[in-house]
Protein backbone atom coordinates (compact mmCIF):
# COMPACT_ATOMS: atom_id res chain seq x y z
CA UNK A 1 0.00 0.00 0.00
CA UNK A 2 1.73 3.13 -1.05
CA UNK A 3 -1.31 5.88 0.38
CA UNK A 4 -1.84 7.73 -2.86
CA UNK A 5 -2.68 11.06 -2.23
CA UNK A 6 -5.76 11.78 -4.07
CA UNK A 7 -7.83 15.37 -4.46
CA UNK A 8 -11.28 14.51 -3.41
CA UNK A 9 -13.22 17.15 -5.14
CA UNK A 10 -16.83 17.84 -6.91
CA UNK A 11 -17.54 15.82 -10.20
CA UNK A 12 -16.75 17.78 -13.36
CA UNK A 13 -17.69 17.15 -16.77
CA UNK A 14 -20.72 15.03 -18.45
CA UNK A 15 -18.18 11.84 -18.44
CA UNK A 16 -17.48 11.78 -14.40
CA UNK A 17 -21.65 12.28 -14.05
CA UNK A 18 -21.60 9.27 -16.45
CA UNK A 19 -19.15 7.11 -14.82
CA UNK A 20 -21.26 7.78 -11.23
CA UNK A 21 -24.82 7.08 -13.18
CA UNK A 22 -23.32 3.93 -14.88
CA UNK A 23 -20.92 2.78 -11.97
CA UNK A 24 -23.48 2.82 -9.29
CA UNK A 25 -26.63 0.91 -11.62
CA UNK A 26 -23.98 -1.59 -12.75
CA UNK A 27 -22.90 -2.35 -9.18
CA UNK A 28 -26.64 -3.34 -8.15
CA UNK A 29 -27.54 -4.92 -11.01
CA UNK A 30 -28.56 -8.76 -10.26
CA UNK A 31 -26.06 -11.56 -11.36
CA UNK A 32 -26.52 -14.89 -11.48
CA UNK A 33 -24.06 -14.99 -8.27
CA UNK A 34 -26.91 -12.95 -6.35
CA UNK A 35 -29.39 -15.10 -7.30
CA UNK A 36 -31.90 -13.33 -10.18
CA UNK A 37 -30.39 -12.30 -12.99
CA UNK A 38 -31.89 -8.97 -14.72
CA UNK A 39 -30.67 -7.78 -18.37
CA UNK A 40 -28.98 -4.48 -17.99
CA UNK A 41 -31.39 -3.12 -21.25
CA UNK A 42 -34.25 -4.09 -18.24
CA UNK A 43 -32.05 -3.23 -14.87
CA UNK A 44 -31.01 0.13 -16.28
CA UNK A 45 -34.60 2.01 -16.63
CA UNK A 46 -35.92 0.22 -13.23
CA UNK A 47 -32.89 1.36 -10.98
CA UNK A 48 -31.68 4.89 -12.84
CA UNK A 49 -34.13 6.75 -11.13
CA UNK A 50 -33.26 5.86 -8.01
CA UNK A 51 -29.49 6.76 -8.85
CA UNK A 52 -30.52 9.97 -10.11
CA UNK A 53 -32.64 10.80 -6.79
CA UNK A 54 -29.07 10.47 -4.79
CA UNK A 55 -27.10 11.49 -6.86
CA UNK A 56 -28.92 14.87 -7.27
CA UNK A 57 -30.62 15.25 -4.09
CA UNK A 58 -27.48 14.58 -2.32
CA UNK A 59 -23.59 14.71 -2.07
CA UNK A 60 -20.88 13.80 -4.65
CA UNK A 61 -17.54 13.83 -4.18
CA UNK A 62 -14.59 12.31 -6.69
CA UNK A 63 -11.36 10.88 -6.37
CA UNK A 64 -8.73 12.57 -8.61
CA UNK A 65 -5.34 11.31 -9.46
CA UNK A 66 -3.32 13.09 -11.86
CA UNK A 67 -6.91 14.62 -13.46
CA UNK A 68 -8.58 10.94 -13.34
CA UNK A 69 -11.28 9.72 -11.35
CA UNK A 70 -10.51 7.26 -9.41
CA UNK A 71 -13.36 6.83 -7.23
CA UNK A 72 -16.19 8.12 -5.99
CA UNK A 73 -19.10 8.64 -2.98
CA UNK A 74 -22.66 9.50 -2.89
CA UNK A 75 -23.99 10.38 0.52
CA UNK A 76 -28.16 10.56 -0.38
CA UNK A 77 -30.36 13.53 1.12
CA UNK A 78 -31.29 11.86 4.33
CA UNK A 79 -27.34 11.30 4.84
CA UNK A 80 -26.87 8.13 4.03
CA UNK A 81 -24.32 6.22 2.24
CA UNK A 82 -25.34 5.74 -1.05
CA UNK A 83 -22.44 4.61 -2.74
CA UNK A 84 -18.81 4.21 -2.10
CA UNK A 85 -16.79 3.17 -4.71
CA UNK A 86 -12.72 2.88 -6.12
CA UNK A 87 -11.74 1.42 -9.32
CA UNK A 88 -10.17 -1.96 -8.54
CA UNK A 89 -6.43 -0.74 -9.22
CA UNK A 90 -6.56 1.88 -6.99
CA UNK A 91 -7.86 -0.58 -4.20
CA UNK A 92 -6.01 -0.47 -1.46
CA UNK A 93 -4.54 2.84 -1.41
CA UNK A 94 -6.98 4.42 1.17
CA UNK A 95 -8.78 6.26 -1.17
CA UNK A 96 -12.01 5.04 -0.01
CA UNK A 97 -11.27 6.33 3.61
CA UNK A 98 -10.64 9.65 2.15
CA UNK A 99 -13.84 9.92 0.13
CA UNK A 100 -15.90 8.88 3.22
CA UNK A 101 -14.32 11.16 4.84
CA UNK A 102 -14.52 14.15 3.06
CA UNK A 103 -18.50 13.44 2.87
CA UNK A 104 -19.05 12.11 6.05
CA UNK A 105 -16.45 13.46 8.34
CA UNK A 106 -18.63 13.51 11.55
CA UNK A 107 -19.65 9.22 11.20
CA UNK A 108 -15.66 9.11 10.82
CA UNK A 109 -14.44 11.13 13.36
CA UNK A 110 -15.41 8.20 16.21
CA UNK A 111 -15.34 5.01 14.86
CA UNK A 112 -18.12 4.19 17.47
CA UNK A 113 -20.30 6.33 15.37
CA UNK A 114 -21.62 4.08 12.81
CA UNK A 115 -21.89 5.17 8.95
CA UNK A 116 -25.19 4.58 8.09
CA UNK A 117 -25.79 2.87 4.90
CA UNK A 118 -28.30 1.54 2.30
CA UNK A 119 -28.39 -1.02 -0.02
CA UNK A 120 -25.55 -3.19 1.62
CA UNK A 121 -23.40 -5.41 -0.17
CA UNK A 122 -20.82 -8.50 1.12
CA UNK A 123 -18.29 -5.70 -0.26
CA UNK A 124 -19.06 -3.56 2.21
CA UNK A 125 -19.59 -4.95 4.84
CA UNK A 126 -16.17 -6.79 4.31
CA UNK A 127 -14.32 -3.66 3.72
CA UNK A 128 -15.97 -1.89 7.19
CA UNK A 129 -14.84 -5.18 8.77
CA UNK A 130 -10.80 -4.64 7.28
CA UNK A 131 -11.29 -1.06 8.47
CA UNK A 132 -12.54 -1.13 11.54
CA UNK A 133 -15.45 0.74 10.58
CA UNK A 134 -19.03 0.73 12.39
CA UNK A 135 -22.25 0.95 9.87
CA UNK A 136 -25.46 0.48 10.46
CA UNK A 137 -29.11 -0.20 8.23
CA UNK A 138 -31.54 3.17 7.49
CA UNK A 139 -33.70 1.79 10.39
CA UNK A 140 -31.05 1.81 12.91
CA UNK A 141 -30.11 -1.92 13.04
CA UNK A 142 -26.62 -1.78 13.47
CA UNK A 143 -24.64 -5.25 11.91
């Protein structure tokens, strides 16, 4: 791990808006390793809307390396983790530590605070496990 120091900033451009839109459908979308599998020409219209409600109703911050994005994190409207998310090469660095917390600095500044989260994958709740990192459901149910 070499701790790359990456510029957490707003998105810019139509192509980082993209990436976020795209990124954060694609990661939901059911697989055959989930259990029901849903055609992305089907998953796409069903789940965009609900992307587009956090993405625009809430908080979006990118990872930049070198003018790339690298990553990125959308904290919804009620304040809830929406999506966290580093491209798989830059895994590892600590980038995703930075991005939550540039958008959630007061669920970070205790660990004993948990981040509260929706939509929860194994993913994350592996990488809150590696980190040390509290989280909890919408409802309150911490895990």
């Amino acid at each position: 791990m070499t701790d790359l120091e990456a510029e957490v900033r707003a998105p810019q451009g139509t192509g980082e808006w993209k990436l976020i839109e795209e990124t954060c459908c694609r990661v939901r979308q059911p697989r055959a390793e989930r259990g029901d599998v849903i055609p992305w020409a089907a998953w796409e219209p069903m789940y965009a809307p609900a992307v587009e409600a956090a993405i625009h109703g809430g908080l979006v911050l990118v990872a930049d390396l070198s003018g790339v994005a690298v990553g990125f994190v959308v904290v919804n409207a009620g304040g809830r983790l929406f999506m966290l998310y580093v491209k798989r090469e830059y895994r590892g660095e600590r980038i995703g530590l930075a991005l939550l917390r540039a958008a959630m600095p007061l669920s970070l500044a205790a660990r004993q605070i948990p981040v509260t989260a929706d939509m929860l994958t194994p993913a994350w709740r592996r990488w809150c496990r590696d980190k040390g990192l509290a989280f909890e459901l919408p409802h309150g149910g911490q895990l």
